[in-house]
Protein backbone atom coordinates (compact mmCIF):
# COMPACT_ATOMS: atom_id res chain seq x y z
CA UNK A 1 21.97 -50.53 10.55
CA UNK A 2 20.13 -48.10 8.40
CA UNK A 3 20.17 -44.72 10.12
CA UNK A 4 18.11 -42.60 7.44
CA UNK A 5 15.27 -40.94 9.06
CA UNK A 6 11.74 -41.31 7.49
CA UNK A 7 8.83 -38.83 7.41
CA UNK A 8 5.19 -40.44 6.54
CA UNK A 9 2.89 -37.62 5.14
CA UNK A 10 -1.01 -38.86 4.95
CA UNK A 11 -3.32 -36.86 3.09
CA UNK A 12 -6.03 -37.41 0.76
CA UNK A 13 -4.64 -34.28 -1.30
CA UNK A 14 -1.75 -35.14 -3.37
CA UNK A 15 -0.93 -31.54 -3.68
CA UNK A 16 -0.83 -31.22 -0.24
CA UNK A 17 1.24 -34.34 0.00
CA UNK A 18 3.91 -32.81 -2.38
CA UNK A 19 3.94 -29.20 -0.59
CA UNK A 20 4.45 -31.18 2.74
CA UNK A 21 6.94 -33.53 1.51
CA UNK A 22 9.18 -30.28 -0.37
CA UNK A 23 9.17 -28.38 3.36
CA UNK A 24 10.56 -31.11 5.05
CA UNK A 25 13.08 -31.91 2.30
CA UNK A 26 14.18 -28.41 2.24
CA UNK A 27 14.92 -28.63 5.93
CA UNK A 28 15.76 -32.67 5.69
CA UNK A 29 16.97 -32.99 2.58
CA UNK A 30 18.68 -36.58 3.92
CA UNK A 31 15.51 -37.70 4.97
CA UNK A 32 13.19 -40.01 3.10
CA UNK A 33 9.58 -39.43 2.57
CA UNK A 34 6.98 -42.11 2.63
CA UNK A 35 3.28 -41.09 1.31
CA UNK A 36 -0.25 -42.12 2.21
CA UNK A 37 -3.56 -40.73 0.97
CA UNK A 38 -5.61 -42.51 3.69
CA UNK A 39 -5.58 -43.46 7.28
CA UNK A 40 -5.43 -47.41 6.20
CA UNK A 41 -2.99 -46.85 4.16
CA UNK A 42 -0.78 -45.47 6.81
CA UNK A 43 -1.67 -47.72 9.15
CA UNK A 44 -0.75 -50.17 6.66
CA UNK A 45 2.87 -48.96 5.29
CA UNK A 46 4.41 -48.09 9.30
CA UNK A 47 4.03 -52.25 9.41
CA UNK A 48 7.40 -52.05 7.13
CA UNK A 49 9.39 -49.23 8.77
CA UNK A 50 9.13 -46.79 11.76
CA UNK A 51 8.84 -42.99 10.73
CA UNK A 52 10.54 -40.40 13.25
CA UNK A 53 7.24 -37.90 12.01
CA UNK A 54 4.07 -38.76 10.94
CA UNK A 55 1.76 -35.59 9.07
CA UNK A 56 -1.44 -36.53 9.07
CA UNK A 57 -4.41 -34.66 7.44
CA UNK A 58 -7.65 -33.95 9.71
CA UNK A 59 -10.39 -34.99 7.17
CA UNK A 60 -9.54 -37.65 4.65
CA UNK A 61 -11.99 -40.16 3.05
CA UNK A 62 -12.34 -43.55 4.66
CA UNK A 63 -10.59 -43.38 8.19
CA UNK A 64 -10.05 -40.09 9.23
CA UNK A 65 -7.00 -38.16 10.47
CA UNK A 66 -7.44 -38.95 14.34
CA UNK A 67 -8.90 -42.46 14.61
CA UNK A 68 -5.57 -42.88 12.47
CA UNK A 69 -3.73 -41.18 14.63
CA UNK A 70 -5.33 -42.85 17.39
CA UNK A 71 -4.33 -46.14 16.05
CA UNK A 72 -0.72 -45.00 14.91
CA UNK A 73 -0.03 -43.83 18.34
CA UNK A 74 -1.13 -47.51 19.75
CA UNK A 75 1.56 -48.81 17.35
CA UNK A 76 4.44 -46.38 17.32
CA UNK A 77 4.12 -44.64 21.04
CA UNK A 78 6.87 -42.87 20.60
CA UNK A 79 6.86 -41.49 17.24
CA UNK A 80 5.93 -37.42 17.02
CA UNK A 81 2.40 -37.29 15.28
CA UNK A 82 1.64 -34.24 13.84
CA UNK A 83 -2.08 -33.51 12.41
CA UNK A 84 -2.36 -30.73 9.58
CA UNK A 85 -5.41 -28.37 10.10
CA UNK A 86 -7.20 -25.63 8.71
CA UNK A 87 -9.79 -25.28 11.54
CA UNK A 88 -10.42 -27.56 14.70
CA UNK A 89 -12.87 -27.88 17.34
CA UNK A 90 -11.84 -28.03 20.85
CA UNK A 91 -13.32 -31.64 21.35
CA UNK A 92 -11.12 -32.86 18.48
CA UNK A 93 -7.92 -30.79 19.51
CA UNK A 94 -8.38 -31.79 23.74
CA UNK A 95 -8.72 -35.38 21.68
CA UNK A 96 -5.62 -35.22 20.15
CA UNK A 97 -3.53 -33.65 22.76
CA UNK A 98 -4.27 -36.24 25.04
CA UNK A 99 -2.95 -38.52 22.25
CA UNK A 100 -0.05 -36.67 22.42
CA UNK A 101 -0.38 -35.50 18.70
CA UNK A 102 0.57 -31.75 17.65
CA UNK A 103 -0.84 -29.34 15.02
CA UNK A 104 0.26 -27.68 11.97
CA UNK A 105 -1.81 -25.03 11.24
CA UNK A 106 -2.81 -24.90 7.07
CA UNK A 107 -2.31 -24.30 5.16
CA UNK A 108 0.99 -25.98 5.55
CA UNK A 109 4.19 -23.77 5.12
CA UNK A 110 7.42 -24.02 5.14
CA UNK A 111 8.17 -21.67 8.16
CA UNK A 112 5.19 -24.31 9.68
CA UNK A 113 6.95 -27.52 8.32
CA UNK A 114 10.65 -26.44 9.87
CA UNK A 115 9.12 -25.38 13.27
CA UNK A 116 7.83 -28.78 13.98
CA UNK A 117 10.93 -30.14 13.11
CA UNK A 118 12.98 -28.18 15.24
CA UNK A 119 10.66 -29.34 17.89
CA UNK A 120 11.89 -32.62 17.31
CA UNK A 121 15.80 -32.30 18.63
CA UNK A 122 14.67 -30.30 21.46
């Protein structure tokens, strides 16, 4: 049974992809990262493998951050969702909480990156 732990990063910014995906290495650094730069696209790669995290960017081209994580959270209900934000109303944020999906305030950090994922063993 494969027991390596998978992160899936979505963002339209591959910068922002890259930043994301070196913070959770530096705290993971046995995890594997998986990359999207759309909602579809992530939508379409979790069909292949469950993620333990999912970082999803707020305003992407195409399908947007919480209609994907609307639909991610349909497919994987218990995965941690995690949407990265410089600046959200309270409709979208009351949206996503009752979704069940957290923040990360950007931009993203590291101090940011390793306090969600000490969230996740508690």
């Amino acid at each position: 049974m494969n027991n390596i732990k998978t992160a899936l990063i979505v963002d339209d910014s591959r910068v922002s992809r890259m930043m994301s995906r070196q913070f959770v290495l530096s705290a993971r650094p046995d995890w594997q990262i998986e990359e999207a730069g759309t909602g579809e696209e992530a939508i379409e790669k979790v069909q292949n493998f469950t993620p333990v995290l999912i970082l999803l960017d707020v305003n992407m081209p195409g399908m947007g951050g919480l209609a994907a994580a609307e639909k991610l959270r349909q497919m994987l209900p218990d995965v941690r969702i995690a949407m990265l934000t410089a600046n959200v109303q309270d409709a979208t944020r009351n949206r996503a909480t009752a979704l069940g999906v957290g923040f990360v305030e950007k931009p993203v950090t590291e101090h940011r990156i390793h306090a969600l994922l000490d969230g996740l063993e508690a």
